[in-house]
C-alpha atoms as a PDB file:
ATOM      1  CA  UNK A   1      -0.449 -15.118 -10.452  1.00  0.00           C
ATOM      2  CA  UNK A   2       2.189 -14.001  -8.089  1.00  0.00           C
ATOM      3  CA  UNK A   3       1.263 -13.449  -4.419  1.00  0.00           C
ATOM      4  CA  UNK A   4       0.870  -9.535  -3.375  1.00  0.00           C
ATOM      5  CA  UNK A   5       4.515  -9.523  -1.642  1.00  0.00           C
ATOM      6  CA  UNK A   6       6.145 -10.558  -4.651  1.00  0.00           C
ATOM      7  CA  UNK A   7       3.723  -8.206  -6.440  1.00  0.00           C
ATOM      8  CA  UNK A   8       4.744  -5.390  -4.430  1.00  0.00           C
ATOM      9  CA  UNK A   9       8.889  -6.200  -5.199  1.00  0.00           C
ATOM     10  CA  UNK A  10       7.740  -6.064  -9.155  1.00  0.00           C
ATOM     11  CA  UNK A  11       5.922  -2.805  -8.444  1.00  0.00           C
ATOM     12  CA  UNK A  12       8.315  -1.484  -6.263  1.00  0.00           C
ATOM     13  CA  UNK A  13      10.934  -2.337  -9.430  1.00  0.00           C
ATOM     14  CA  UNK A  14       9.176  -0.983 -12.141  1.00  0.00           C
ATOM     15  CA  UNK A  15       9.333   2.174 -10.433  1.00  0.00           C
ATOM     16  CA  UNK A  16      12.980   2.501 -10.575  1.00  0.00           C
ATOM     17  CA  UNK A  17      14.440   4.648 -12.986  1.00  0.00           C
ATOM     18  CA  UNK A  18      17.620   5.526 -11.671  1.00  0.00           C
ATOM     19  CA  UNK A  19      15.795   8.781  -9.704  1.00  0.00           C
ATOM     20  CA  UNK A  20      12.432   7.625  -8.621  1.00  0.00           C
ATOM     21  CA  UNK A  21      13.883   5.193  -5.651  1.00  0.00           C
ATOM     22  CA  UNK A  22      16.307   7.965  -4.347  1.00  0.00           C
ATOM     23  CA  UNK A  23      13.276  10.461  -3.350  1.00  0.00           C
ATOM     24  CA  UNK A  24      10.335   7.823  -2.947  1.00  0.00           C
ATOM     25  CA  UNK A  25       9.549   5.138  -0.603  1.00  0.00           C
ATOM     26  CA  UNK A  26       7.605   1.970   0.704  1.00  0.00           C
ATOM     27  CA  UNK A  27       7.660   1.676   4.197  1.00  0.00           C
ATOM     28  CA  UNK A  28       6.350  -0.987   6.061  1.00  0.00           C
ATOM     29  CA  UNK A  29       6.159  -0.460   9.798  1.00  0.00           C
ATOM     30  CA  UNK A  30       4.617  -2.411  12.969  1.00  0.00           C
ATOM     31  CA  UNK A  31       2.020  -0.149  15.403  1.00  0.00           C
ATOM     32  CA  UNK A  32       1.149  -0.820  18.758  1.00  0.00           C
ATOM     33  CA  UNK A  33      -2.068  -2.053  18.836  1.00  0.00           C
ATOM     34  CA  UNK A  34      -0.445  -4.774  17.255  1.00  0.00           C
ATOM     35  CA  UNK A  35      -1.068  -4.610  13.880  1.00  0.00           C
ATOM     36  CA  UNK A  36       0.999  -3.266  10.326  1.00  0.00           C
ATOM     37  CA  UNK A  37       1.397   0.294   8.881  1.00  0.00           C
ATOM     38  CA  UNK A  38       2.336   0.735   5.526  1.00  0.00           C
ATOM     39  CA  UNK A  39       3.453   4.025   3.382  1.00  0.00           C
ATOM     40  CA  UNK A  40       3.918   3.788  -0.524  1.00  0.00           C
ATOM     41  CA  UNK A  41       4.548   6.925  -2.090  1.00  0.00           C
ATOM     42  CA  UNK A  42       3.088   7.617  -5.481  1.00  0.00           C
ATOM     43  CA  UNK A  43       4.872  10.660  -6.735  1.00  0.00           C
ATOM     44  CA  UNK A  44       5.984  10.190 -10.302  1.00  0.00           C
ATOM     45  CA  UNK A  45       4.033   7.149 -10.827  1.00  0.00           C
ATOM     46  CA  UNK A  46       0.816   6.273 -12.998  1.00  0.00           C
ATOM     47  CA  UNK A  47      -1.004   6.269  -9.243  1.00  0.00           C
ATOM     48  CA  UNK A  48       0.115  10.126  -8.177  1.00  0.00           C
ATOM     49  CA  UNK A  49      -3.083  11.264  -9.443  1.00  0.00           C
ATOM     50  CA  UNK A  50      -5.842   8.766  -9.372  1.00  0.00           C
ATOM     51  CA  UNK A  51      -8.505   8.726  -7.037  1.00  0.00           C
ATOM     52  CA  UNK A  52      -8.831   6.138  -4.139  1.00  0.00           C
ATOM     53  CA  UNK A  53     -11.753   5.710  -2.314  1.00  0.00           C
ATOM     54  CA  UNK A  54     -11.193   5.349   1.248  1.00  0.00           C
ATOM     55  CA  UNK A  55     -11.673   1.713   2.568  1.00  0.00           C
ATOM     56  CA  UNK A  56     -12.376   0.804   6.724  1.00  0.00           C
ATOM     57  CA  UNK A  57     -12.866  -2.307   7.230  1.00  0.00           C
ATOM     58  CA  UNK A  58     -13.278  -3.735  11.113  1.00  0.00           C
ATOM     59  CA  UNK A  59     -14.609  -7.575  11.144  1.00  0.00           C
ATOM     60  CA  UNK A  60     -12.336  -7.892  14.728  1.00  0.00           C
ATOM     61  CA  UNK A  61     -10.420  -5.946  17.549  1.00  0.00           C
ATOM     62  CA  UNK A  62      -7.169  -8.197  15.703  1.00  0.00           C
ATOM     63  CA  UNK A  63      -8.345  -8.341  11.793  1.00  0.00           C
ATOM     64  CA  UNK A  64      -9.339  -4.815  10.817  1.00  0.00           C
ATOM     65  CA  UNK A  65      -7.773  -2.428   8.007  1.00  0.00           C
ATOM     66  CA  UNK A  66      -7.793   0.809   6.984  1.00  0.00           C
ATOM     67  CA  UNK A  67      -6.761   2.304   3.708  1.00  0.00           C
ATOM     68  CA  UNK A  68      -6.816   5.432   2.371  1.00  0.00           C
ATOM     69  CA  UNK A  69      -4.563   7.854  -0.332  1.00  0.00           C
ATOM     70  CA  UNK A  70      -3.064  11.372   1.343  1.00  0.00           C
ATOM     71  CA  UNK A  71      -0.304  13.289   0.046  1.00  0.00           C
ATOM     72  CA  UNK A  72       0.301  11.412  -2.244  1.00  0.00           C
ATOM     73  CA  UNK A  73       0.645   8.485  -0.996  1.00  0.00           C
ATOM     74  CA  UNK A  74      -0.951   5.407  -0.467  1.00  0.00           C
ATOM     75  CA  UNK A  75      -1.700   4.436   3.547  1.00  0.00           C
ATOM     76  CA  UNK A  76      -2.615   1.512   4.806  1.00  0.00           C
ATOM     77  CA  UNK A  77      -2.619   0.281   8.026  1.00  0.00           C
ATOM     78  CA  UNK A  78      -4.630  -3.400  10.274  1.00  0.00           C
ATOM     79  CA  UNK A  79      -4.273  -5.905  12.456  1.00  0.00           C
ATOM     80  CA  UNK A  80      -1.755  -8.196  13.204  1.00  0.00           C
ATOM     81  CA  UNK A  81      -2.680 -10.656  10.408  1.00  0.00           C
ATOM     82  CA  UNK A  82      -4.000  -7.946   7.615  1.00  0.00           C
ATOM     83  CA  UNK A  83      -0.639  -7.030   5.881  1.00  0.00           C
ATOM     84  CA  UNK A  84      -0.994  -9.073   3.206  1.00  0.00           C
ATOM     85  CA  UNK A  85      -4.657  -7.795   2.786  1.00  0.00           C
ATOM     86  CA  UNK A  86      -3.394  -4.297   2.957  1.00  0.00           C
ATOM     87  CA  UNK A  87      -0.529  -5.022   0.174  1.00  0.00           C
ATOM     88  CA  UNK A  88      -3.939  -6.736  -1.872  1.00  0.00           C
ATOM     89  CA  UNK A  89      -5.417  -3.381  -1.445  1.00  0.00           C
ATOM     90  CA  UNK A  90      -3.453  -1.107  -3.043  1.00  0.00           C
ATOM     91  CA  UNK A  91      -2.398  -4.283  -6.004  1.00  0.00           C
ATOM     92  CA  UNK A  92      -6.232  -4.263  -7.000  1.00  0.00           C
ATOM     93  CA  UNK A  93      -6.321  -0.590  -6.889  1.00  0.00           C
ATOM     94  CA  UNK A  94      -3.286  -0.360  -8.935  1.00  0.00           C
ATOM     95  CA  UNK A  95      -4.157  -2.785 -11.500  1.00  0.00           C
ATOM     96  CA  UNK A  96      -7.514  -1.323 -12.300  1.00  0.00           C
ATOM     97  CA  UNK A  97      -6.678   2.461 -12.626  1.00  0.00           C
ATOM     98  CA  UNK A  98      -3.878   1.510 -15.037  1.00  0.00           C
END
C-alpha cells in the first residue's frame, strides 16, 4: 500500500487524458490559522456525481479537519499536521464509491 501522497500523484494521473488536466485541478494551499486547504475537482471523473457525506472533525485548536464535496469538488481543509489525513479522506472515499 502506497502512502496517500503518492496515492494522490496516481489519482491525479489516471485522470489525465490529454483534456481533463487542462480544465481541472488539485490545489493544495496553506490558511492562516495555520493549517492546509485543499481543492480537487471532480468534473469528468467517476467522483463528479457521488455523494459525500460531510465530515468535521475537531480533537484540537491545531489537529482538526473539515471535509466536505461542493461544486463539484472535493474540499478539505485542518490543522497544521492534518494534510495527510485530509488526502486519506477523500482516498477512502474514492476507493469505496468506485
Amino acid at each position: 500500500m502506497t502512502n496517500n501522497l503518492l496515492w494522490l500523484q496516481q489519482w491525479f494521473y489516471e485522470q489525465c487524458d490529454g483534456d481533463w488536466e487542462h480544465m481541472q485541478q488539485i490545489k493544495i494551499d496553506t490558511v492562516d490559522n495555520p493549517g492546509w486547504f485543499i481543492k480537487i475537482d471532480l468534473v469528468e471523473t467517476s467522483l463528479e456525481n457521488k455523494t459525500f457525506n460531510h465530515i468535521q472533525i475537531e480533537r484540537t485548536e491545531t489537529d482538526w479537519l473539515i471535509c466536505r464535496v461542493e461544486n463539484y469538488s472535493f474540499m478539505g481543509s485542518g490543522g497544521v499536521f492534518n494534510l495527510d489525513e485530509i488526502i486519506q479522506v477523500f482516498r477512502k472515499w474514492a476507493i469505496s464509491v468506485k
